[in-house]
PDB file of N, CA and C in Angstrom:
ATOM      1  N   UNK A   1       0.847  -1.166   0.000  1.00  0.00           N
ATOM      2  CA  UNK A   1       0.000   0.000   0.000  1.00  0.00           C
ATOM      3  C   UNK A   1       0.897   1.235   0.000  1.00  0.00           C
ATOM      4  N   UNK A   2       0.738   2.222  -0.926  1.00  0.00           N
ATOM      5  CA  UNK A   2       1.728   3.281  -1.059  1.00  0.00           C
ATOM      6  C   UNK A   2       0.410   4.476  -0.217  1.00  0.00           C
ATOM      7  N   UNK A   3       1.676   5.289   0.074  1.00  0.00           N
ATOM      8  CA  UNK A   3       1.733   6.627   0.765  1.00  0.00           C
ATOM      9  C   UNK A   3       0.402   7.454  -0.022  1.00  0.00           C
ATOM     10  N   UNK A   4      -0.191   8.301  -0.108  1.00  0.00           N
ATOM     11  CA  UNK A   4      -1.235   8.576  -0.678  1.00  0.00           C
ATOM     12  C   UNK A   4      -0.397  10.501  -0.738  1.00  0.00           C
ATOM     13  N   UNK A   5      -0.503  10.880  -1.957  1.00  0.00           N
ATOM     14  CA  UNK A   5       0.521  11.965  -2.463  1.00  0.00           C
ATOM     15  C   UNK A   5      -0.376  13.357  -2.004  1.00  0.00           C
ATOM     16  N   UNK A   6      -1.641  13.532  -1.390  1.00  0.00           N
ATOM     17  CA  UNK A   6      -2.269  14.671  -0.996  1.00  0.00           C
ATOM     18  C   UNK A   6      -2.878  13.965   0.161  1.00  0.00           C
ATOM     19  N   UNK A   7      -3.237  15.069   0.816  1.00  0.00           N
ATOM     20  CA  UNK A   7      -4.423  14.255   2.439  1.00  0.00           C
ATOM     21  C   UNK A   7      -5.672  14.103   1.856  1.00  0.00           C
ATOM     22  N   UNK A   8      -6.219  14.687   0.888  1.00  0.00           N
ATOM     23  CA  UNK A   8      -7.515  14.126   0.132  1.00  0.00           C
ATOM     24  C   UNK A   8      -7.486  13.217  -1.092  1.00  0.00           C
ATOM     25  N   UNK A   9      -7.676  12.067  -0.691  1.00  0.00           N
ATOM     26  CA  UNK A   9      -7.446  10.909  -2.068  1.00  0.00           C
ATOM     27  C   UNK A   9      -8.632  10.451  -2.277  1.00  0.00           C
ATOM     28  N   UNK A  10      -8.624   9.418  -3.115  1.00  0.00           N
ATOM     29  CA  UNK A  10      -9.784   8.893  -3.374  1.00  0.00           C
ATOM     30  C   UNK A  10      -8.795   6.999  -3.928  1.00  0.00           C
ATOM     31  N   UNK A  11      -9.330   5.994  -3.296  1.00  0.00           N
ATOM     32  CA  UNK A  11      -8.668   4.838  -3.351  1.00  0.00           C
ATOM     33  C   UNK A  11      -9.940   4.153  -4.150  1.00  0.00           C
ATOM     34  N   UNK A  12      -9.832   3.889  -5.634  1.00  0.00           N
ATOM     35  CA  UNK A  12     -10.958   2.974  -6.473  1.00  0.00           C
ATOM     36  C   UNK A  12     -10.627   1.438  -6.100  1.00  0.00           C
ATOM     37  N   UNK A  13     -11.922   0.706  -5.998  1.00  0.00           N
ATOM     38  CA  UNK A  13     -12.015  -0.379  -4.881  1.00  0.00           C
ATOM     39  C   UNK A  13     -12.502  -1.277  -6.230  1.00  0.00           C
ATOM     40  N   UNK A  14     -13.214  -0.907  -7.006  1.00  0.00           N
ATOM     41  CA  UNK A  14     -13.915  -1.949  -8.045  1.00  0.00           C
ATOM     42  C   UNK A  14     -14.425  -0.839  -9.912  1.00  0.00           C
ATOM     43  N   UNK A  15     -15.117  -1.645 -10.459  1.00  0.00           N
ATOM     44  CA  UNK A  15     -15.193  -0.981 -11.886  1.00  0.00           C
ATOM     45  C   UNK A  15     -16.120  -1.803 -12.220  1.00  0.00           C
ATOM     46  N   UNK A  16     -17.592  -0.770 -12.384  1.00  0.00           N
ATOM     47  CA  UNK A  16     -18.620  -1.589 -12.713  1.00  0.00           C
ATOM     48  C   UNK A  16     -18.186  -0.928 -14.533  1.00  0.00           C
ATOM     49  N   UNK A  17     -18.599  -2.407 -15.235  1.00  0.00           N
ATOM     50  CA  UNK A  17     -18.548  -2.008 -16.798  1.00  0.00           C
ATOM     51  C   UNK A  17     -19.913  -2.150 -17.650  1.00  0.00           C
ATOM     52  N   UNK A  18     -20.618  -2.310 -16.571  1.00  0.00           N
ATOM     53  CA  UNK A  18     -21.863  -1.914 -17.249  1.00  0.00           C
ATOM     54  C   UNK A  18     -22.657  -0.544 -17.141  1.00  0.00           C
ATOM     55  N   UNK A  19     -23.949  -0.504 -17.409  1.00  0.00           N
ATOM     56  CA  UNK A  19     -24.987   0.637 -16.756  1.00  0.00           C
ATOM     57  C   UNK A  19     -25.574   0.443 -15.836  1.00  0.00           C
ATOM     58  N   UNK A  20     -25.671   1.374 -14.706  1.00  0.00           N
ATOM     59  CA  UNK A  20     -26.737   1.005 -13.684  1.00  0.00           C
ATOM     60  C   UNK A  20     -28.253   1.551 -13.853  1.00  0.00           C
ATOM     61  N   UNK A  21     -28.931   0.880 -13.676  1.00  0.00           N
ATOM     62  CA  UNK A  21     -30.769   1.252 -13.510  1.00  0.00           C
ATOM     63  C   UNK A  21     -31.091   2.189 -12.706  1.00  0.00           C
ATOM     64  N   UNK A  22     -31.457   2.784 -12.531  1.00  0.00           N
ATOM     65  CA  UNK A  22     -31.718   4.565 -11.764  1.00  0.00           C
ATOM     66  C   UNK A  22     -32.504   3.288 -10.714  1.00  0.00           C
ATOM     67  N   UNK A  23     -32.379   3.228  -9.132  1.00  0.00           N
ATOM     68  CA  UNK A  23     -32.983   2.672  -7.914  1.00  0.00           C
ATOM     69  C   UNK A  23     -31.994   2.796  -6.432  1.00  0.00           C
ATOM     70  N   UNK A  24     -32.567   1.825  -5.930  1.00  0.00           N
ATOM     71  CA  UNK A  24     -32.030   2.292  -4.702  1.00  0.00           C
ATOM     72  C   UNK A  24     -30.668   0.986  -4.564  1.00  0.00           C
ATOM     73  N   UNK A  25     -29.727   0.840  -4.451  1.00  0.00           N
ATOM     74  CA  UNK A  25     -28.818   0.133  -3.890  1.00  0.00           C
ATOM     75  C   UNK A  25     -28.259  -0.139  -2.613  1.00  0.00           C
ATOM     76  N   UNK A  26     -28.074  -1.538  -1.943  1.00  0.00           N
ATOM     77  CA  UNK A  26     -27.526  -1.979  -0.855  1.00  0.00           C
ATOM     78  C   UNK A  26     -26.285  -2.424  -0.833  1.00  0.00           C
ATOM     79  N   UNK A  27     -25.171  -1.643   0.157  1.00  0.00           N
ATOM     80  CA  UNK A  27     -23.760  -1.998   0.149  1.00  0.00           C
ATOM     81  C   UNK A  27     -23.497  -2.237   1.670  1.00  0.00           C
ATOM     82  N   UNK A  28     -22.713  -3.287   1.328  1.00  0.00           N
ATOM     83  CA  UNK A  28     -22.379  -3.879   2.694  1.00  0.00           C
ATOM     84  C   UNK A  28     -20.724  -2.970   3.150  1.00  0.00           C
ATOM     85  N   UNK A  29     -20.408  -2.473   4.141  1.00  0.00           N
ATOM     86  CA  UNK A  29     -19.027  -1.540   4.553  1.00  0.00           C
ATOM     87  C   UNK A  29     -18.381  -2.423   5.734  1.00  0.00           C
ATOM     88  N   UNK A  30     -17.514  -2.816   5.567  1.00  0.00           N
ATOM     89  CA  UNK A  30     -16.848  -3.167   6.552  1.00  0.00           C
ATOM     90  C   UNK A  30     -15.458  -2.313   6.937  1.00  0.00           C
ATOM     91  N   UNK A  31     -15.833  -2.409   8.490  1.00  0.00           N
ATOM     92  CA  UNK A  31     -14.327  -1.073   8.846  1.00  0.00           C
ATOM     93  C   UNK A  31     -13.157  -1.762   9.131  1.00  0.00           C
ATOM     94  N   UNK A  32     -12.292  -2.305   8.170  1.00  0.00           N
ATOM     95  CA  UNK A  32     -11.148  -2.791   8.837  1.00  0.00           C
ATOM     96  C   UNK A  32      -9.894  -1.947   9.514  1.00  0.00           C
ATOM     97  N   UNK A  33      -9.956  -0.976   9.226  1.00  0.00           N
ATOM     98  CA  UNK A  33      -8.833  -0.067   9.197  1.00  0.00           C
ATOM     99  C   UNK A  33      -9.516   1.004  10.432  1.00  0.00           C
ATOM    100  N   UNK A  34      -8.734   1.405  11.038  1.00  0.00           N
ATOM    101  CA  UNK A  34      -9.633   2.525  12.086  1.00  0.00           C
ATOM    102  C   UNK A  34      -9.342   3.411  11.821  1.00  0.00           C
ATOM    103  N   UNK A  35     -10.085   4.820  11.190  1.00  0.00           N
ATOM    104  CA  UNK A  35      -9.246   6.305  10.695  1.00  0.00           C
ATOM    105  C   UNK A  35      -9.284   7.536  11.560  1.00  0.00           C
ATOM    106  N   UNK A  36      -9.738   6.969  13.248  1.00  0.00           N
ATOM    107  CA  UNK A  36      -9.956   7.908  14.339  1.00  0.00           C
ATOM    108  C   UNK A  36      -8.217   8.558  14.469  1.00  0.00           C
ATOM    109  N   UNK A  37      -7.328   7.858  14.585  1.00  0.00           N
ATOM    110  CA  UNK A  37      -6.052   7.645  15.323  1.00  0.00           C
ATOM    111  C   UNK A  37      -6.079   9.139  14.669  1.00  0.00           C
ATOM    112  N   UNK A  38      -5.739   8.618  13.167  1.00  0.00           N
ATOM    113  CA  UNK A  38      -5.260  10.769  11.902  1.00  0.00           C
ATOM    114  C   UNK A  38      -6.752  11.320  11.973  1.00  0.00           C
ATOM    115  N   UNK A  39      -7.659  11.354  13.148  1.00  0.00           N
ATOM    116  CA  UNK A  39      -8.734  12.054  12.518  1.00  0.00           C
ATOM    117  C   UNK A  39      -9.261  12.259  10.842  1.00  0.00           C
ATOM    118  N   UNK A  40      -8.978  11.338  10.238  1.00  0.00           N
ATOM    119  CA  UNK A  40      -9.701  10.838   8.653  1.00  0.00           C
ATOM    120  C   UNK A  40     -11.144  10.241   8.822  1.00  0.00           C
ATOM    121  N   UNK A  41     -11.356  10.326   7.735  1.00  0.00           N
ATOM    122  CA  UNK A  41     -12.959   9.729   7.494  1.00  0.00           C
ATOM    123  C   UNK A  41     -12.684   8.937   5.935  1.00  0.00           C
ATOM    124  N   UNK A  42     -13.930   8.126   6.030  1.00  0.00           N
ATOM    125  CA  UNK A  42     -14.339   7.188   4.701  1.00  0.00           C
ATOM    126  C   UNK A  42     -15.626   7.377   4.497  1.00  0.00           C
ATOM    127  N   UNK A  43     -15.719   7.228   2.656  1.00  0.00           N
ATOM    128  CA  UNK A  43     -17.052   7.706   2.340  1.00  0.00           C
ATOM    129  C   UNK A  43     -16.745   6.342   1.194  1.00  0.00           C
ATOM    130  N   UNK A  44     -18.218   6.721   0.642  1.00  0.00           N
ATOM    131  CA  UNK A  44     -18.431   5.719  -0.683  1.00  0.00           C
ATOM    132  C   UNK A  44     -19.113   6.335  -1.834  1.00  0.00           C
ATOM    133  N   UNK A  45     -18.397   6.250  -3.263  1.00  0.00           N
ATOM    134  CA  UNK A  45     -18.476   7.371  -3.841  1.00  0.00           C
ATOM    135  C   UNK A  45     -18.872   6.455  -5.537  1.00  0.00           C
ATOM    136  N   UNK A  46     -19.276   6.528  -5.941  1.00  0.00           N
ATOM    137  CA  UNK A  46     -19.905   6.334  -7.166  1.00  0.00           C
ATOM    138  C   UNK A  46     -19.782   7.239  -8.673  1.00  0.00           C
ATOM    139  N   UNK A  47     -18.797   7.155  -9.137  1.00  0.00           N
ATOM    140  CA  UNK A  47     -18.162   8.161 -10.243  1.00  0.00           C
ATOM    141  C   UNK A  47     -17.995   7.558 -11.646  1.00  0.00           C
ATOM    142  N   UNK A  48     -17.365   8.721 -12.628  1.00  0.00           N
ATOM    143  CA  UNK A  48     -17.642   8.054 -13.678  1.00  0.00           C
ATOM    144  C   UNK A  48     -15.933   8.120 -14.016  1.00  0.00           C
ATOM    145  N   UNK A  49     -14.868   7.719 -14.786  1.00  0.00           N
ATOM    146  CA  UNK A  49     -14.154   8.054 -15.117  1.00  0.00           C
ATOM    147  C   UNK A  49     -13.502   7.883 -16.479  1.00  0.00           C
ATOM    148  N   UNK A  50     -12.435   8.416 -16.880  1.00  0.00           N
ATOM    149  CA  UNK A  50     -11.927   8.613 -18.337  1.00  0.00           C
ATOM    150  C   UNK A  50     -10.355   7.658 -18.465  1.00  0.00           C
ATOM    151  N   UNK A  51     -10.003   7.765 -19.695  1.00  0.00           N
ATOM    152  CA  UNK A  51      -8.752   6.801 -20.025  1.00  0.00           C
ATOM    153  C   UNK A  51      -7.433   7.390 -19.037  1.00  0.00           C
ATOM    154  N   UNK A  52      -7.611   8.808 -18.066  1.00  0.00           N
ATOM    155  CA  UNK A  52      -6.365   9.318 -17.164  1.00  0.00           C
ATOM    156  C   UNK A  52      -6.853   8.810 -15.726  1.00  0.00           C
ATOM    157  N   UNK A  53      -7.716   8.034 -15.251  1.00  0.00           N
ATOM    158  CA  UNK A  53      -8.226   7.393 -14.497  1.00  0.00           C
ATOM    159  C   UNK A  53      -9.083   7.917 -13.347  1.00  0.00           C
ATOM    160  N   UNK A  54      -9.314   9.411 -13.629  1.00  0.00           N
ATOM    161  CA  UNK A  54     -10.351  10.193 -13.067  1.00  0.00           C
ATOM    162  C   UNK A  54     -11.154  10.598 -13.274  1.00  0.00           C
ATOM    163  N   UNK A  55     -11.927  11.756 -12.413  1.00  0.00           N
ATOM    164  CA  UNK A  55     -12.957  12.787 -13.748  1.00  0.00           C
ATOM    165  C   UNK A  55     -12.042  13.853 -13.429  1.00  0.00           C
ATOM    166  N   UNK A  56     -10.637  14.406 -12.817  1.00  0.00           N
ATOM    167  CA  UNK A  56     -10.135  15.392 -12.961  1.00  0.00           C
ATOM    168  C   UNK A  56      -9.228  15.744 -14.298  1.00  0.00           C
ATOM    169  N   UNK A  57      -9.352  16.116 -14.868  1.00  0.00           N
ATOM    170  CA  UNK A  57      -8.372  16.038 -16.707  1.00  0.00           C
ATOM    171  C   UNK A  57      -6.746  16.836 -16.230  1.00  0.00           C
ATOM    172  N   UNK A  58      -6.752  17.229 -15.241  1.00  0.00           N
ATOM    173  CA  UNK A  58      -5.223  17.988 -15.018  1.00  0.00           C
ATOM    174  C   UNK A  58      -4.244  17.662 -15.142  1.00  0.00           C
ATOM    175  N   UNK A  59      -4.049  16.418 -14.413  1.00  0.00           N
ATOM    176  CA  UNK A  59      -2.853  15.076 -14.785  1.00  0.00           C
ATOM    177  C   UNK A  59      -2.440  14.990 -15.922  1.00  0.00           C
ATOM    178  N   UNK A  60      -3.710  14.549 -16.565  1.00  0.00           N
ATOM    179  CA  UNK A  60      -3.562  14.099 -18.283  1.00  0.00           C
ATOM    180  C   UNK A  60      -2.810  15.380 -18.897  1.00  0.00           C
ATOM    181  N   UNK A  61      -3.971  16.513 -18.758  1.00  0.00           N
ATOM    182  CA  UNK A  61      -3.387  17.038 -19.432  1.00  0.00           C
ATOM    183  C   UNK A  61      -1.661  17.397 -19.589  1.00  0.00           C
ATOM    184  N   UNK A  62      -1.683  17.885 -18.258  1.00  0.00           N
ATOM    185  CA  UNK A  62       0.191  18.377 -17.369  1.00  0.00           C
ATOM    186  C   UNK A  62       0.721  17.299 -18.192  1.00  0.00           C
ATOM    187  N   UNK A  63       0.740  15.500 -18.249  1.00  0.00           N
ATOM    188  CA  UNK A  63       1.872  14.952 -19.062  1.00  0.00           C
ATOM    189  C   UNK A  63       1.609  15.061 -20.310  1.00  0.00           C
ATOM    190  N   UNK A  64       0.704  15.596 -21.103  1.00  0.00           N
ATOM    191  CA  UNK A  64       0.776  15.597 -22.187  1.00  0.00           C
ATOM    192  C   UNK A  64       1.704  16.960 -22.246  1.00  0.00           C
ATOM    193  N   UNK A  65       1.589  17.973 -21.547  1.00  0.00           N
ATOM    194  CA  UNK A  65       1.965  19.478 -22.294  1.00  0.00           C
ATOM    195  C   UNK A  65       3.742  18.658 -21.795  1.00  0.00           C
ATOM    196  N   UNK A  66       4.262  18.408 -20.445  1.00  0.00           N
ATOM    197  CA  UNK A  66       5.441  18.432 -20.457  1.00  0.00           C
ATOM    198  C   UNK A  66       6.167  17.154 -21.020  1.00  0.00           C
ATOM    199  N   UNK A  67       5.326  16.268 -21.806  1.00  0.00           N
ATOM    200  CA  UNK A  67       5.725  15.697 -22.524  1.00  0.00           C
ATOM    201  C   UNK A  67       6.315  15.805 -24.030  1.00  0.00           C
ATOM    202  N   UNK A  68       5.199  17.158 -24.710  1.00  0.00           N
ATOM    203  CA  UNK A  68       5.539  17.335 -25.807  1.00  0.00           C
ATOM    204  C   UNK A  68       6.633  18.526 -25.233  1.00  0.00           C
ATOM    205  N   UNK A  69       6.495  19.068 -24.523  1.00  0.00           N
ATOM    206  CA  UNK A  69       7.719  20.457 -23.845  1.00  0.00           C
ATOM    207  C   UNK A  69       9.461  19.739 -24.012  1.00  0.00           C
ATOM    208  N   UNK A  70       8.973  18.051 -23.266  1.00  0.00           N
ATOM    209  CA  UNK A  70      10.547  17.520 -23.801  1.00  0.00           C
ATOM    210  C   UNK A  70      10.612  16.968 -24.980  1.00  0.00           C
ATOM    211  N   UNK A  71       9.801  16.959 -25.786  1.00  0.00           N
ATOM    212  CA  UNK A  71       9.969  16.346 -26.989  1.00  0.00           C
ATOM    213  C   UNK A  71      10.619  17.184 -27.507  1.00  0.00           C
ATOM    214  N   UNK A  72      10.554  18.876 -27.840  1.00  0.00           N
ATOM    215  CA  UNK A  72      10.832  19.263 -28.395  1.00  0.00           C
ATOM    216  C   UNK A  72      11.994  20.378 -27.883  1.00  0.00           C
ATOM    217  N   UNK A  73      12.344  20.265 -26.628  1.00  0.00           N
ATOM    218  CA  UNK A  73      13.384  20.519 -26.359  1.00  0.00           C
ATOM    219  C   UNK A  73      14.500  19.604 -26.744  1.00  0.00           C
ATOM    220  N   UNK A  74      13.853  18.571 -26.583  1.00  0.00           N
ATOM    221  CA  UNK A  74      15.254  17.135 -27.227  1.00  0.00           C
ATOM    222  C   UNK A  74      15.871  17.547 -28.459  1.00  0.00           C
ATOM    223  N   UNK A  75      14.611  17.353 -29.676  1.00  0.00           N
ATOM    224  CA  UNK A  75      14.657  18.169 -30.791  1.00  0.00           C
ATOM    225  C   UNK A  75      15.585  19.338 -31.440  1.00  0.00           C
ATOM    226  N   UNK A  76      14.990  20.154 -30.400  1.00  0.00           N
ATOM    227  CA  UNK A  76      16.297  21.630 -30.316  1.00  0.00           C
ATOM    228  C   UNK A  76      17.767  21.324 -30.294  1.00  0.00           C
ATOM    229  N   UNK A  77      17.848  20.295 -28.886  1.00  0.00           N
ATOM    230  CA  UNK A  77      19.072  20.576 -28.685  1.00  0.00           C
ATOM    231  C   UNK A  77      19.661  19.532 -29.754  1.00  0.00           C
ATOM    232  N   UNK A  78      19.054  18.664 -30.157  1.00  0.00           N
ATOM    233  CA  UNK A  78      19.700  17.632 -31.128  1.00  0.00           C
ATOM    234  C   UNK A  78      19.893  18.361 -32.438  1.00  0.00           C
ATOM    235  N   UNK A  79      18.963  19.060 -32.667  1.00  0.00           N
ATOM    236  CA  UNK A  79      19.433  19.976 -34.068  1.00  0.00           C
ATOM    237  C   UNK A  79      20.550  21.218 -33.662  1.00  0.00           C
ATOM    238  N   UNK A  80      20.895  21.114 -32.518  1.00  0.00           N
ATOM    239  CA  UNK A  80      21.753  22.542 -32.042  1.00  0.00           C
ATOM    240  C   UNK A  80      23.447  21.990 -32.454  1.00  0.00           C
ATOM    241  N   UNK A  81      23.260  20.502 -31.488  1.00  0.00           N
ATOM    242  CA  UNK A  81      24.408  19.235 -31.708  1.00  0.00           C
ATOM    243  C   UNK A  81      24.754  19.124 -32.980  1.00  0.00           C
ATOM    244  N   UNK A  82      23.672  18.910 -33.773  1.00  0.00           N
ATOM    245  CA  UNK A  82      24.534  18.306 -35.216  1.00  0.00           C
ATOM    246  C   UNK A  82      24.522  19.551 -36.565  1.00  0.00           C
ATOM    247  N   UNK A  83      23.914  21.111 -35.781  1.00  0.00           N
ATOM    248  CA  UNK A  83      24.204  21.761 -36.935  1.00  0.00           C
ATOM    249  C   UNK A  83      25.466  22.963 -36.285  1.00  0.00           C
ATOM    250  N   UNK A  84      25.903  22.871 -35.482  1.00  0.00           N
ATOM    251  CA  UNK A  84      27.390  23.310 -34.787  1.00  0.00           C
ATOM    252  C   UNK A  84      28.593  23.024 -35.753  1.00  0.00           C
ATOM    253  N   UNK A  85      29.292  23.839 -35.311  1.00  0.00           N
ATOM    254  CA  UNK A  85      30.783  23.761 -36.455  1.00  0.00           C
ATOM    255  C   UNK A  85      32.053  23.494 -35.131  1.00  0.00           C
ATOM    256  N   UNK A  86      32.956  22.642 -36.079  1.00  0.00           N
ATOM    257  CA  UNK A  86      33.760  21.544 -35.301  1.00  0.00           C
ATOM    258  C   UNK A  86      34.433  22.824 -34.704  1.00  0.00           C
ATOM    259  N   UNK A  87      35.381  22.601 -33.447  1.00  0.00           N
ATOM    260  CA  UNK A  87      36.057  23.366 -33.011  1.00  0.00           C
ATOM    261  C   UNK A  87      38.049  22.676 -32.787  1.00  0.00           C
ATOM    262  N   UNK A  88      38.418  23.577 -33.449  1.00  0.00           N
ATOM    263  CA  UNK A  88      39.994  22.749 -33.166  1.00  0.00           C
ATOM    264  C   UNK A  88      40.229  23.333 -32.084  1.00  0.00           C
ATOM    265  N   UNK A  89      41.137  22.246 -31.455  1.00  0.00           N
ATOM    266  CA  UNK A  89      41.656  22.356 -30.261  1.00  0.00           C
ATOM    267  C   UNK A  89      43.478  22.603 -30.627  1.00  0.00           C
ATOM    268  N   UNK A  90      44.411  23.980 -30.417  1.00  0.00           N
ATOM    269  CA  UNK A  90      45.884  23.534 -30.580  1.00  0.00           C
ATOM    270  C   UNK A  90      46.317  22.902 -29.897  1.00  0.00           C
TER     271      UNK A  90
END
């Protein structure tokens, strides 16, 4: 079990892959863990999510921008490398 990277997380437990029927549902909770000690709480949360594994898009987005940011810094400096003129050394 890893460290959780903010004090507000959210830990996905299962993945329904179907649709649910608009009604009432029964879930069984069991407390194994006690979250009095850090004053924490547990809830149960029912969401939808996307291929970055949330409904927040920030993540996704952030590695996409500093992904293409090193792509094309690589780029730069590789065209900087091979269009340079040799230098003699006496």
């Amino acid at each position: 079990m890893k460290i959780a990277p903010f004090s507000h997380f959210w830990k996905p437990w299962a993945v329904i892959k179907q649709d649910l029927n608009p009604g009432n549902y029964t879930i069984l909770i069991e407390n194994n863990w006690d979250t009095k000690i850090f004053k924490g709480t547990k809830g149960f949360v029912i969401t939808t999510t996307n291929v970055y594994g949330g409904w927040n898009l920030f993540l996704g987005y952030s590695f996409i921008v500093v992904g293409a940011l090193s792509l094309l810094s690589g780029l730069l400096f590789g065209m900087k490398l091979l269009t340079r003129k040799k230098q003699k050394f006496a």
